[in-house]
C-alpha atoms as a PDB file:
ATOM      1  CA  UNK A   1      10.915  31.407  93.157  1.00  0.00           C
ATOM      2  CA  UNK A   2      13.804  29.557  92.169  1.00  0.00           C
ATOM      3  CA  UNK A   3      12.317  26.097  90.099  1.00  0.00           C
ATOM      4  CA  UNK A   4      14.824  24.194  89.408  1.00  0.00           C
ATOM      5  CA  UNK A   5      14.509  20.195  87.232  1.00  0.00           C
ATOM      6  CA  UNK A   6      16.635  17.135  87.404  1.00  0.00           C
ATOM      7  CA  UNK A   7      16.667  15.211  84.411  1.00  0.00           C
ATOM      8  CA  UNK A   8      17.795  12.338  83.131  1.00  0.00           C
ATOM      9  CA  UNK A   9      17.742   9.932  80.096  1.00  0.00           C
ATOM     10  CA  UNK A  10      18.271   6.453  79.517  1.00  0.00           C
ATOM     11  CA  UNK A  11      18.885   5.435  75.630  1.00  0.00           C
ATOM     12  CA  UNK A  12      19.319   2.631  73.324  1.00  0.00           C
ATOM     13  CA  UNK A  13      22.809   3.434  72.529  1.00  0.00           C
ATOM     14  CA  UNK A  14      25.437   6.400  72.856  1.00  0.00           C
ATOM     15  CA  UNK A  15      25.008   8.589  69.140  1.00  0.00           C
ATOM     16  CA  UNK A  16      21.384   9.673  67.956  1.00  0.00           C
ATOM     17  CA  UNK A  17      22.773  10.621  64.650  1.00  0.00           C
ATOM     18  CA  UNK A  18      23.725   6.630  64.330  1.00  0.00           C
ATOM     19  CA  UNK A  19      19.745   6.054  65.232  1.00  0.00           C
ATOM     20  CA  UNK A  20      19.370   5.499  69.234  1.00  0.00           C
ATOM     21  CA  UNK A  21      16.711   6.710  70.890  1.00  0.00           C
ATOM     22  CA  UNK A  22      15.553   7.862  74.090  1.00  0.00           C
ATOM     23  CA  UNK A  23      13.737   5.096  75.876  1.00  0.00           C
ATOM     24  CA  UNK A  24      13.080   6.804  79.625  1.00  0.00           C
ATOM     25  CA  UNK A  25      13.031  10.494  80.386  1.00  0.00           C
ATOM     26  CA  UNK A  26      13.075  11.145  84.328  1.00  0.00           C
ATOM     27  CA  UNK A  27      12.326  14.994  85.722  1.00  0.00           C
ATOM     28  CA  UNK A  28      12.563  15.745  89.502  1.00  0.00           C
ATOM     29  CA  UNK A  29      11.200  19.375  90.588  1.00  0.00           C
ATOM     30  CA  UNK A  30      13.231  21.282  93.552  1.00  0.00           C
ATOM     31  CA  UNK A  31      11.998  24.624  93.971  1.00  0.00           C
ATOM     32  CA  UNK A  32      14.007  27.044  96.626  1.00  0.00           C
ATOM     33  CA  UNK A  33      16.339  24.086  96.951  1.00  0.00           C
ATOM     34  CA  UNK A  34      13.631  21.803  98.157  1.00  0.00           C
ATOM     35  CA  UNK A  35      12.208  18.447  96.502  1.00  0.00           C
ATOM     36  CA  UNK A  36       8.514  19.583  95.880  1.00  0.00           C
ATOM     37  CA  UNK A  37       7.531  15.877  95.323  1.00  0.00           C
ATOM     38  CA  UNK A  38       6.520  16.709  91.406  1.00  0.00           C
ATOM     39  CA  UNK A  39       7.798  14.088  88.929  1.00  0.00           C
ATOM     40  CA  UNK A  40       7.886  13.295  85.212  1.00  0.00           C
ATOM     41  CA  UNK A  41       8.999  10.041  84.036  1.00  0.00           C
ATOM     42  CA  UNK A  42       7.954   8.071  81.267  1.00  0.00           C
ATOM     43  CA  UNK A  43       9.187   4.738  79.276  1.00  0.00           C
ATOM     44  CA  UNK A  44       8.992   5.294  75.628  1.00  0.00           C
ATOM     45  CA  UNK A  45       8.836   2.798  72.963  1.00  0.00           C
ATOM     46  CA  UNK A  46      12.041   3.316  70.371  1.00  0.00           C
ATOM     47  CA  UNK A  47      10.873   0.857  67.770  1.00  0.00           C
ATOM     48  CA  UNK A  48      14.726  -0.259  68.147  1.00  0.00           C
ATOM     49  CA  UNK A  49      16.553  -2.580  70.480  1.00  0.00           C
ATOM     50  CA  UNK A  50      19.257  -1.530  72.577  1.00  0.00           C
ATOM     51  CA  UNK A  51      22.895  -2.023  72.214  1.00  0.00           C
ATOM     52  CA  UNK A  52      24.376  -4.697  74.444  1.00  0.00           C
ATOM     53  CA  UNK A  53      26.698  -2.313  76.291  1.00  0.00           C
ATOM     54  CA  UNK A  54      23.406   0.158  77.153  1.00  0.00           C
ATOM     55  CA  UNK A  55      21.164  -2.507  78.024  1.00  0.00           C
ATOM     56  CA  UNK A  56      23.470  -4.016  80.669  1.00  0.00           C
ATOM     57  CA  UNK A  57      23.575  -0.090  82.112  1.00  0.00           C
ATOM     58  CA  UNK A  58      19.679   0.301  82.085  1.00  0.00           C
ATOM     59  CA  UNK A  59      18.010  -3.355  81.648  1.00  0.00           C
ATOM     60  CA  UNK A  60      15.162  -1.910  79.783  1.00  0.00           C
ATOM     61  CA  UNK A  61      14.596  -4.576  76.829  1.00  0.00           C
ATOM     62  CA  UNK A  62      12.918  -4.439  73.757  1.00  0.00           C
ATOM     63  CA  UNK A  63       9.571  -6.635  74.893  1.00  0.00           C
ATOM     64  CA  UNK A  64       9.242  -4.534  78.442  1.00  0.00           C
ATOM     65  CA  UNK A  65       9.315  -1.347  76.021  1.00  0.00           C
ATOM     66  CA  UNK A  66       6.968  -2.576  72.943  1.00  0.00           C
ATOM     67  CA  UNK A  67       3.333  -1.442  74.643  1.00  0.00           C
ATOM     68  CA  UNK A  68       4.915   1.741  75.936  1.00  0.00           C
ATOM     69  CA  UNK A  69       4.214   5.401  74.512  1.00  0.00           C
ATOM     70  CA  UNK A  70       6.540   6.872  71.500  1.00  0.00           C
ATOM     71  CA  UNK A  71       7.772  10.303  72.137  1.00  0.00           C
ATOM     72  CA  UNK A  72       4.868  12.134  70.004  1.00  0.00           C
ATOM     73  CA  UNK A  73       2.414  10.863  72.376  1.00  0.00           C
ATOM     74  CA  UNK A  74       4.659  12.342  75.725  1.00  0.00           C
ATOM     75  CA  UNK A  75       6.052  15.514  73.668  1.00  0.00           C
ATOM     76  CA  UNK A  76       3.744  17.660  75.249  1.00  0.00           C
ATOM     77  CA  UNK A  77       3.115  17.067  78.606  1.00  0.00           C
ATOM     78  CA  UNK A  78       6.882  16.721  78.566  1.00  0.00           C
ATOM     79  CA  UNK A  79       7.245  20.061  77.573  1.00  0.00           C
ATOM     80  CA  UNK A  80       4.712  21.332  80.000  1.00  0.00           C
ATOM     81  CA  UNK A  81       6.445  20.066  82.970  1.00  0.00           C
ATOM     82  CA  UNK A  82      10.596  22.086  82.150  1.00  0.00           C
ATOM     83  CA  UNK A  83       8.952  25.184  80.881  1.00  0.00           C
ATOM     84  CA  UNK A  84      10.654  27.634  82.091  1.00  0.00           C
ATOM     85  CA  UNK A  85      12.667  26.225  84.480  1.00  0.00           C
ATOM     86  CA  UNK A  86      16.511  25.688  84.973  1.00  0.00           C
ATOM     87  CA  UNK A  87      17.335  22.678  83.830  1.00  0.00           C
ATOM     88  CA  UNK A  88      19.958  20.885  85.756  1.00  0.00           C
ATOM     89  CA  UNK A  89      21.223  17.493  83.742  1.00  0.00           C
ATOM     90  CA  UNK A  90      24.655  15.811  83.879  1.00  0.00           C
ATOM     91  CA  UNK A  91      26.938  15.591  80.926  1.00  0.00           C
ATOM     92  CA  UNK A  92      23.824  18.227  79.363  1.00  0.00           C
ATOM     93  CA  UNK A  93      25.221  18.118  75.873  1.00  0.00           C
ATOM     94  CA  UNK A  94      24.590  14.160  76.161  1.00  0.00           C
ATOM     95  CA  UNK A  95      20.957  13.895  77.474  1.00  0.00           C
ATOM     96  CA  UNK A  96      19.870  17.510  75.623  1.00  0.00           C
ATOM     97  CA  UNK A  97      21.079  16.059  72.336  1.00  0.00           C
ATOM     98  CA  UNK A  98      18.819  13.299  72.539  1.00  0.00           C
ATOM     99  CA  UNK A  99      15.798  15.417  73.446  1.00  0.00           C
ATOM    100  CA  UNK A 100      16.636  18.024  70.584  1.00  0.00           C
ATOM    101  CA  UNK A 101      16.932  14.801  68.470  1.00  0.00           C
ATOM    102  CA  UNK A 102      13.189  13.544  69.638  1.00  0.00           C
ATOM    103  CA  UNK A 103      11.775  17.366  69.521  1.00  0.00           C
ATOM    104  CA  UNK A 104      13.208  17.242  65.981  1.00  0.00           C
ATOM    105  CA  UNK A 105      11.476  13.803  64.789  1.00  0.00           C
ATOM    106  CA  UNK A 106       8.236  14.927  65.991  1.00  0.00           C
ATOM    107  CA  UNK A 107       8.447  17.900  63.670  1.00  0.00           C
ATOM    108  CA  UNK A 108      10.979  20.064  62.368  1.00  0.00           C
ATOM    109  CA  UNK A 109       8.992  23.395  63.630  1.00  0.00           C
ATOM    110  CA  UNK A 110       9.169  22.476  67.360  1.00  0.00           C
ATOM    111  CA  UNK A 111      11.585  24.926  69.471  1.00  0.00           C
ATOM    112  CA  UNK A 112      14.834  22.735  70.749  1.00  0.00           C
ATOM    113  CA  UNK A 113      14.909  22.408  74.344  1.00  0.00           C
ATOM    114  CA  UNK A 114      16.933  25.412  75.429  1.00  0.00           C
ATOM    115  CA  UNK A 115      13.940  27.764  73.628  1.00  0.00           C
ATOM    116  CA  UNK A 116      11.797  25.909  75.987  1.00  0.00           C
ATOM    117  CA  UNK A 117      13.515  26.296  79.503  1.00  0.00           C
ATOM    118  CA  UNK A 118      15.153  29.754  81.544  1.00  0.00           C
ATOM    119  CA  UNK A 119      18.811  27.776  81.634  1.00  0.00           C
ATOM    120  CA  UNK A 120      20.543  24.333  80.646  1.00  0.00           C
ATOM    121  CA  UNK A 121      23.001  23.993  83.645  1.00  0.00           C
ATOM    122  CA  UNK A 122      25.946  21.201  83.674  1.00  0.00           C
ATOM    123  CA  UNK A 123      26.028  19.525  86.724  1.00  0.00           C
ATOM    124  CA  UNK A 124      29.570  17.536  85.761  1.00  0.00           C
ATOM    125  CA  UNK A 125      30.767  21.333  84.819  1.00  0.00           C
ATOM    126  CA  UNK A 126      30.188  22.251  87.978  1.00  0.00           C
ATOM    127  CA  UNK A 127      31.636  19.338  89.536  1.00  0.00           C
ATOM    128  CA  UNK A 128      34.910  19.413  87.337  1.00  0.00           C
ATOM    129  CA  UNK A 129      35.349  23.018  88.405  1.00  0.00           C
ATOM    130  CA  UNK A 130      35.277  22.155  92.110  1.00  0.00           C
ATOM    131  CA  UNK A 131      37.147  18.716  91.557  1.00  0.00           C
ATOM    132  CA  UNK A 132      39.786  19.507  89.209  1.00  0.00           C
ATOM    133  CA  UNK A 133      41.618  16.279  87.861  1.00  0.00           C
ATOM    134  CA  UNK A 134      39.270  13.645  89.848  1.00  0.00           C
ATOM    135  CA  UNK A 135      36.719  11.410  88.314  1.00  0.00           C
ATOM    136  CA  UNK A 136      33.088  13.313  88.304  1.00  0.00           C
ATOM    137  CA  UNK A 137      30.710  10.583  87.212  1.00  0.00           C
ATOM    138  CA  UNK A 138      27.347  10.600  89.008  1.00  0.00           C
ATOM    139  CA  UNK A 139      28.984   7.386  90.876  1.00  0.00           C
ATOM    140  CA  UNK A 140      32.015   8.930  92.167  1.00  0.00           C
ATOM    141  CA  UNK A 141      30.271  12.092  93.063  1.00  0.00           C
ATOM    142  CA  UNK A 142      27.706   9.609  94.922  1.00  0.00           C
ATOM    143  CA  UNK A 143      30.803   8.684  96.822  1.00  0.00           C
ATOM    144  CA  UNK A 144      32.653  11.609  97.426  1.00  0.00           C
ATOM    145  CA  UNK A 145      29.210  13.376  98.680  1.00  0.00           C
ATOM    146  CA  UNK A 146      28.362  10.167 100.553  1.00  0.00           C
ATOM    147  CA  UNK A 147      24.700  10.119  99.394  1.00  0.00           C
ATOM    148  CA  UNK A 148      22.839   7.193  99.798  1.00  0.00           C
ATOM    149  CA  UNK A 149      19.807   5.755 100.774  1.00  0.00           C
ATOM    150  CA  UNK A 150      19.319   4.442  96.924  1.00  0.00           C
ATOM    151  CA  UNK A 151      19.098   0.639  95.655  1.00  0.00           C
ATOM    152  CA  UNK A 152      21.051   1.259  92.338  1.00  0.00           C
ATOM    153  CA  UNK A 153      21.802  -2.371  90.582  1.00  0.00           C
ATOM    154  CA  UNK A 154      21.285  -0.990  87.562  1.00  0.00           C
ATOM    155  CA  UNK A 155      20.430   2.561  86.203  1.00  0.00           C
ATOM    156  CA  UNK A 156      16.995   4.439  85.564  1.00  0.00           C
ATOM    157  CA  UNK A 157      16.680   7.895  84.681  1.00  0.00           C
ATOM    158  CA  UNK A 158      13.954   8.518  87.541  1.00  0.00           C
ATOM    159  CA  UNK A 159      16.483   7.112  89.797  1.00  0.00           C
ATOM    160  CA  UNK A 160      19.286   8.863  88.477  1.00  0.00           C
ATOM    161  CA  UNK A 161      17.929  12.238  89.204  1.00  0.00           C
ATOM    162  CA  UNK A 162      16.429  11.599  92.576  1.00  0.00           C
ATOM    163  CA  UNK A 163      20.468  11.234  92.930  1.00  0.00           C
ATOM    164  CA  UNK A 164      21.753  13.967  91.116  1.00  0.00           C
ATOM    165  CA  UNK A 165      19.161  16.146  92.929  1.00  0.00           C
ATOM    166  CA  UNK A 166      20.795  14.862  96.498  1.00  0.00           C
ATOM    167  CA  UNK A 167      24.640  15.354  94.888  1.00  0.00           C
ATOM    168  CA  UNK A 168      23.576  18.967  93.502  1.00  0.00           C
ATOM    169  CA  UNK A 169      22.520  20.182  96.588  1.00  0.00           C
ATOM    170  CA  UNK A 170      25.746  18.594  98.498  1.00  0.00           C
ATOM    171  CA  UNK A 171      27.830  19.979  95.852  1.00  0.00           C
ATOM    172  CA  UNK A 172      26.539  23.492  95.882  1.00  0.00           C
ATOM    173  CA  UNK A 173      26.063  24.151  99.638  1.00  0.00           C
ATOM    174  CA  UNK A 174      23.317  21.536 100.788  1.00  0.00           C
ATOM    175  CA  UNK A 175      20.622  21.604 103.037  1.00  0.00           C
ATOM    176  CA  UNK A 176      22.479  21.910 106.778  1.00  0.00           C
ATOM    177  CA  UNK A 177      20.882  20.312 109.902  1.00  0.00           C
ATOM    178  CA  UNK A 178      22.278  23.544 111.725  1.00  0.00           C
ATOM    179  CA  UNK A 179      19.922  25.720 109.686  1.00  0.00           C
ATOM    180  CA  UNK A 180      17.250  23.663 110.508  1.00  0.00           C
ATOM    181  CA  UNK A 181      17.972  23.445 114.374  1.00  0.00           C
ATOM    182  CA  UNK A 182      18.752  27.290 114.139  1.00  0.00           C
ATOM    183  CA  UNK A 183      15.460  27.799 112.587  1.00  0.00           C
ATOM    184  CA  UNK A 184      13.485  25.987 114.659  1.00  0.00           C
ATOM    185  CA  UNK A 185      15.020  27.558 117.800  1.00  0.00           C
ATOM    186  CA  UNK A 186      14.819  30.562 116.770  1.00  0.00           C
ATOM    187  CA  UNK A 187      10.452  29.807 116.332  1.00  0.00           C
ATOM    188  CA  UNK A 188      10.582  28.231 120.222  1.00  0.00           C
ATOM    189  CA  UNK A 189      11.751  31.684 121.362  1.00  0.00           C
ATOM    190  CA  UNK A 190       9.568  33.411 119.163  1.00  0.00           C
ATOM    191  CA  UNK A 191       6.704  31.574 120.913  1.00  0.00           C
ATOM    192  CA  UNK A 192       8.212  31.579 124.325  1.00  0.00           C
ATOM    193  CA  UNK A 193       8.193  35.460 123.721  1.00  0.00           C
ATOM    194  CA  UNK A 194       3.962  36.098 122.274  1.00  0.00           C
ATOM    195  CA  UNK A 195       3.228  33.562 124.866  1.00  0.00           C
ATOM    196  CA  UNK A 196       4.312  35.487 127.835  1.00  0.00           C
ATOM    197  CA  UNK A 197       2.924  38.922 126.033  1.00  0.00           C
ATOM    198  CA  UNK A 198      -0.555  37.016 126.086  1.00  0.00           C
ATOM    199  CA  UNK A 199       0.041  36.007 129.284  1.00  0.00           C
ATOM    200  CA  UNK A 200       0.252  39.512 130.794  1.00  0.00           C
ATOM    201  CA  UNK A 201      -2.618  41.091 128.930  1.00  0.00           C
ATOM    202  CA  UNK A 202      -4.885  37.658 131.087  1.00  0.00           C
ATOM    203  CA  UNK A 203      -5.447  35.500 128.301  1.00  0.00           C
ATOM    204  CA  UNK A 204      -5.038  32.039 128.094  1.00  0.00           C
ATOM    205  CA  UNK A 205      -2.928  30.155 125.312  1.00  0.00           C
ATOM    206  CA  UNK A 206      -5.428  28.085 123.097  1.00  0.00           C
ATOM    207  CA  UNK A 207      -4.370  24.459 123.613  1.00  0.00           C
ATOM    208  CA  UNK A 208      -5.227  22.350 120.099  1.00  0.00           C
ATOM    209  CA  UNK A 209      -5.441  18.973 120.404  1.00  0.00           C
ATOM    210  CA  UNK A 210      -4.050  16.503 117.196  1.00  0.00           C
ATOM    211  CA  UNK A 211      -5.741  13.619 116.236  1.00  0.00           C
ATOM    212  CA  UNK A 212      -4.122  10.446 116.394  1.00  0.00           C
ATOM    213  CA  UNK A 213      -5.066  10.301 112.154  1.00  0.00           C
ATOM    214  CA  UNK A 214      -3.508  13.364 111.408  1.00  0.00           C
ATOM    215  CA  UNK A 215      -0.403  12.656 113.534  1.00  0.00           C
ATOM    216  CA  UNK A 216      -0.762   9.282 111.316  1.00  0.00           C
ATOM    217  CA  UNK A 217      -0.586  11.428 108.223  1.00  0.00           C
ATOM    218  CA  UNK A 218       1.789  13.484 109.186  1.00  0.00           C
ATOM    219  CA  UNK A 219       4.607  10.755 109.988  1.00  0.00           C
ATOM    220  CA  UNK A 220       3.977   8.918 106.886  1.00  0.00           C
ATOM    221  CA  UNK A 221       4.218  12.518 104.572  1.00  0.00           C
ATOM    222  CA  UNK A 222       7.523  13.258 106.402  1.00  0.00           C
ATOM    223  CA  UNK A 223       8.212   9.621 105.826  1.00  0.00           C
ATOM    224  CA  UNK A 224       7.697  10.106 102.159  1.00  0.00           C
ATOM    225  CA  UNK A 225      10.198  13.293 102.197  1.00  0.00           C
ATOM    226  CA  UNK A 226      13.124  10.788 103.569  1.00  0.00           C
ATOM    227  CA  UNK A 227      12.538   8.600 101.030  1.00  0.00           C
ATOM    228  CA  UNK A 228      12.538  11.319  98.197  1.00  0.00           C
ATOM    229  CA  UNK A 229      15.482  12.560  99.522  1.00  0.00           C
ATOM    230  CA  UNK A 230      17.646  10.488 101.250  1.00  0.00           C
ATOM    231  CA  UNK A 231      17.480  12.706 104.124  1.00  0.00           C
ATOM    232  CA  UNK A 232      15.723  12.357 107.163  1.00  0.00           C
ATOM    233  CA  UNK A 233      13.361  15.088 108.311  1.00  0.00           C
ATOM    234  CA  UNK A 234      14.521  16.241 112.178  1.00  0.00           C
ATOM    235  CA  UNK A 235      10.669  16.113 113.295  1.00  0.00           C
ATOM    236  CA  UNK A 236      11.215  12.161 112.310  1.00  0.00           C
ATOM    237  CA  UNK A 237      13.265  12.354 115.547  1.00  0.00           C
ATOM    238  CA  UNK A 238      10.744  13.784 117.806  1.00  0.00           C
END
């Protein structure tokens, strides 16, 4: 099993050593290349304001972040939910310096984030090794991969991954339609080819009727998956 997380941050400035703070952590879970639907995110309190510059980016203000939890009180179920995986996180040295910087004020003892995971992985390395000399921002990749399906006026880190999810999976081979098609053919013959073998032995093909709730449940769960990931499920089609 390959378990893979998003993340991304949104902060009160751009240098923790000058005092900013994380103020949103966002975590997406793909496992096998596939959104599992499992999500951290969090707004934490930074008992700071925000630059000017980083609050036009994110919007998050000072009053909409005063009743939300500090760090200490999301440390652990924060930790609970990378373990082990492979982190993937654009411009990593940014986002993970932040996070060793929160890990840190909690208490000097606690393991920094690469202890805590199987691999940090740069998503702009990657995308600066296959587009040498072009801009790489989350934006222009957005653009170049044509991935949409996202209302981005301004920036959340929740957001953010959802999109860097959809960009890393573009960038690094996707998830092809063909596959799909040739997957699903492949299952009609499959069936085409039992049914006529129980056929010839003089049974009879159990017919199972769907209820019009769970057809119900299953549109609006496939529904769901388009909206996670910007994709739309073939079976949406049918």
């Amino acid at each position: 099993m390959n378990r893979q997380i998003i993340l991304d941050t949104e902060t009160t400035g751009l240098d923790h050593k000058s005092g900013h703070r994380v103020i949103e952590i966002g975590c997406v879970e793909i496992i096998n290349r596939r959104f599992t639907g499992e999500e951290f995110h969090v707004y934490l309190n930074p008992d700071r304001d925000s630059d000017e510059g980083a609050l036009r980016v994110h919007g998050l203000t000072t009053e909409f972040l005063s009743d939300k939890p500090h760090f200490q009180d999301v440390y652990e179920d924060f930790i609970v939910f990378i373990k082990g995986s492979e982190l993937l996180i654009h411009n990593a040295e940014f986002d993970v310096g932040f996070l060793n910087n929160e890990i840190k004020l909690v208490s000097k003892k606690n393991p920094l984030i690469a202890l805590e995971v199987k691999k940090i992985t740069d998503t702009l390395q990657i995308a600066r090794e296959k587009h040498p000399g072009q801009r790489n921002s989350l934006d222009a990749l957005v653009g170049r991969y044509e991935v949409g399906g996202y209302d981005r006026e301004l920036h959340g880190a929740l957001l953010d991954s959802k999109i860097l999810g959809d960009v890393y999976l573009a960038m690094t081979g996707g998830q092809s339609a063909l596959d799909f098609e040739s997957a699903t053919a492949n299952n009609k013959e499959e069936t085409k080819g039992s049914e006529k073998e129980v056929l010839k032995n003089g049974a009879r093909p159990i017919v199972v009727e769907v209820k019009s709730e769970e057809q119900a449940a299953n549109k609006a769960y496939l529904k769901k998956m388009e909206d996670e990931t910007g994709v739309k499920p073939l079976w949406l089609n049918n």
